[in-house]
N, C-alpha and C. Protein backbone atom coordinates (compact mmCIF):
# COMPACT_ATOMS: atom_id res chain seq x y z
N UNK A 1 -12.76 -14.20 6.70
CA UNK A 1 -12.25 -12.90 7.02
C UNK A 1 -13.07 -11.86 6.24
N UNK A 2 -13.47 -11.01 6.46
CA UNK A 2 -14.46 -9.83 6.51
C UNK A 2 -13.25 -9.11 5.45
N UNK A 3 -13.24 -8.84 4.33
CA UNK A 3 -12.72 -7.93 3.31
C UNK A 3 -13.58 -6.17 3.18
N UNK A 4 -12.24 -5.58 3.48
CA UNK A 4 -12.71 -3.94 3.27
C UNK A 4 -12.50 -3.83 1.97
N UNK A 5 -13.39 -2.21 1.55
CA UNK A 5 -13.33 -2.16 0.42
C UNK A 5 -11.80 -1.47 -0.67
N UNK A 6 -11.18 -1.09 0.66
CA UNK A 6 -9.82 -0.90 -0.18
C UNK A 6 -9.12 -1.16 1.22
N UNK A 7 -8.40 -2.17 1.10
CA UNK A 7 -7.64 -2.68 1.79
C UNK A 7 -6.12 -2.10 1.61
N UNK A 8 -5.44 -1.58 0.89
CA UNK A 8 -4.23 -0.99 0.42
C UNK A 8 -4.30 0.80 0.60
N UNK A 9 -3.62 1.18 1.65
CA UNK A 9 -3.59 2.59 1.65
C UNK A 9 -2.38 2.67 1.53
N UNK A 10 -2.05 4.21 1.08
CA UNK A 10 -0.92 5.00 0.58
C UNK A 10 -1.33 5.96 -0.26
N UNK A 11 -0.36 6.82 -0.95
CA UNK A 11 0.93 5.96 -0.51
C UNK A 11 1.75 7.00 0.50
N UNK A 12 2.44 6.31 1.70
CA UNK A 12 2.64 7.02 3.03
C UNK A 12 4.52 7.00 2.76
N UNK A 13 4.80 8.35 2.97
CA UNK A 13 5.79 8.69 2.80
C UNK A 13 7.47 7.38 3.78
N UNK A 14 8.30 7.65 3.37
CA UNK A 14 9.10 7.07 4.40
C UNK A 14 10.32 7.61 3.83
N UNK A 15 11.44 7.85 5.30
CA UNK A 15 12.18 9.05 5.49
C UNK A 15 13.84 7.88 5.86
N UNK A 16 14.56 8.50 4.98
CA UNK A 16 15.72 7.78 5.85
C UNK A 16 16.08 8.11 6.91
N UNK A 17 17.41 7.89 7.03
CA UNK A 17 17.29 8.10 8.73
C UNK A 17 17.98 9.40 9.17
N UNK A 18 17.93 10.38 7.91
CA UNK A 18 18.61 11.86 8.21
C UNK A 18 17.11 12.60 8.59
N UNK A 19 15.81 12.26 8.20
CA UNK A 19 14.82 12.68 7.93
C UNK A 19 14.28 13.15 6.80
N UNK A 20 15.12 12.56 5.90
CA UNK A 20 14.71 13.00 4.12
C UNK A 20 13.53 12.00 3.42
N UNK A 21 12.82 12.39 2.57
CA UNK A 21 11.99 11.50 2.39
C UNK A 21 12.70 10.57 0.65
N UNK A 22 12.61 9.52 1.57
CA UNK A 22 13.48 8.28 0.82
C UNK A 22 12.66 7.81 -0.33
N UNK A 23 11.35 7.16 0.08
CA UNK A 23 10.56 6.39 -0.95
C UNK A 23 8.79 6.70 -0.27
N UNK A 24 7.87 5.91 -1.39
CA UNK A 24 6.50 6.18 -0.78
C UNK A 24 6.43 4.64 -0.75
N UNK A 25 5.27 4.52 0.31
CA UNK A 25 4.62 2.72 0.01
C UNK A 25 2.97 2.59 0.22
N UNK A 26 3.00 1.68 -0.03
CA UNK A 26 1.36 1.15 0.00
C UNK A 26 1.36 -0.13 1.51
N UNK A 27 0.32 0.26 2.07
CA UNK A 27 0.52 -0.90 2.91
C UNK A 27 -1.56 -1.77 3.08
N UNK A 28 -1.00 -2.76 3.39
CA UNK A 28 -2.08 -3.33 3.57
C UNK A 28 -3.08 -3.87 4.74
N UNK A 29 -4.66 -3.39 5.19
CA UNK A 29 -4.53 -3.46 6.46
C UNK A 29 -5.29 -4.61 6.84
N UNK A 30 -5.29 -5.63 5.63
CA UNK A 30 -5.28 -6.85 6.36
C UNK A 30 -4.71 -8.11 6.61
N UNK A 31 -3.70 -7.71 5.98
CA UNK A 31 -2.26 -8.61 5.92
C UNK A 31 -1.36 -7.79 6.29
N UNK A 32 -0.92 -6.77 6.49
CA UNK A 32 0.04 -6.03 6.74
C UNK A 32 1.28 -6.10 5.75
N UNK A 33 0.85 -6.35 4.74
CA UNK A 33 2.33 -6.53 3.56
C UNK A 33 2.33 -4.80 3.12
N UNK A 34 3.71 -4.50 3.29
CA UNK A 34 4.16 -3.22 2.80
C UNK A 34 4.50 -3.54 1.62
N UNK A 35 4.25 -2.56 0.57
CA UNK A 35 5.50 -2.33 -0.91
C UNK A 35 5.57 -1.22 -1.86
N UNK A 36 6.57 -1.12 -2.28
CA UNK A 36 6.77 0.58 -2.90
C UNK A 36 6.47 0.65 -4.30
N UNK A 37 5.75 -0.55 -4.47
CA UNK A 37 5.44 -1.03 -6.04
C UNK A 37 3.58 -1.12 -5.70
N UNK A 38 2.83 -0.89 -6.02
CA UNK A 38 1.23 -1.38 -6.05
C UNK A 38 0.73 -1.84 -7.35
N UNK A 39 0.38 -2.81 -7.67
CA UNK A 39 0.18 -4.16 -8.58
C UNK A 39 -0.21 -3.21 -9.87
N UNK A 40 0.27 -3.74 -10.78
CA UNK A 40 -0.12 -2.68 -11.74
C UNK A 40 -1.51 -2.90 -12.02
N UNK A 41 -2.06 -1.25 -12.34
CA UNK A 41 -3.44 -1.00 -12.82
C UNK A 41 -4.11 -1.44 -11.42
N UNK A 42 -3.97 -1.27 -10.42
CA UNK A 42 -4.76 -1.23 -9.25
C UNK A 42 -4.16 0.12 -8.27
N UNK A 43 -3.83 0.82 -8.36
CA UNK A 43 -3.55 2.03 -7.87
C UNK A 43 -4.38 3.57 -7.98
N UNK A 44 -5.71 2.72 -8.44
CA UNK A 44 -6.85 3.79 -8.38
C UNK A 44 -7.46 3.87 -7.39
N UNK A 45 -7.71 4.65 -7.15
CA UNK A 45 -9.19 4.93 -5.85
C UNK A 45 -10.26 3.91 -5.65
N UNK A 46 -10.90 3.29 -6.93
CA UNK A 46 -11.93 2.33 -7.22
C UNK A 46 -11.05 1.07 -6.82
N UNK A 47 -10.18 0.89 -7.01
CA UNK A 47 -9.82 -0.19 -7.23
C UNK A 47 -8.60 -0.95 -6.25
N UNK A 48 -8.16 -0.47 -5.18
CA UNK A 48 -6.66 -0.65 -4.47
C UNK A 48 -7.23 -2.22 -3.61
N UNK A 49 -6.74 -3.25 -4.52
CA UNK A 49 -6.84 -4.45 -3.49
C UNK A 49 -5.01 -4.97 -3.32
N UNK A 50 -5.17 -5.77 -2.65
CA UNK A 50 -3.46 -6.25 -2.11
C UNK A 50 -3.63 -7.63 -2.93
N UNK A 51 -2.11 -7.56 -3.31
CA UNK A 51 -2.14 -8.93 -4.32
C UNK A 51 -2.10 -9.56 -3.50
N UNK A 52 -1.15 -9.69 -2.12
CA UNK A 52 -1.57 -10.97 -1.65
C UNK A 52 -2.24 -11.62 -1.11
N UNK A 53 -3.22 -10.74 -1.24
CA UNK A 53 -4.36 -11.53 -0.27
C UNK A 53 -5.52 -11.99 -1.46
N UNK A 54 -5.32 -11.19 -2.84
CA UNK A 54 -5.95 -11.66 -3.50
C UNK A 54 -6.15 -13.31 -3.95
């Protein structure tokens, strides 16, 4: 599988269901794992890989 160089974007807002904004997340676009946590010390620009694919 062909690895991008930041595979983890965010963090993209999400709204309950009044339209308020609830929480942010990170998602991943080659596994598709969402989470509102991003691995610690990887939440830089240089650096956003997905743990689980790590």
């Amino acid at each position: 599988m062909k690895r991008h160089a930041l595979p983890m974007s965010g963090p993209h807002p999400a709204l309950d269901r009044y339209g308020r904004l609830d929480h942010y997340y990170w998602r991943c676009s080659e596994c598709g794992l969402e989470t509102t946590r991003p691995a610690p010390g990887r939440a830089t620009d240089r650096d956003r890989r997905c743990p689980a694919c790590d």
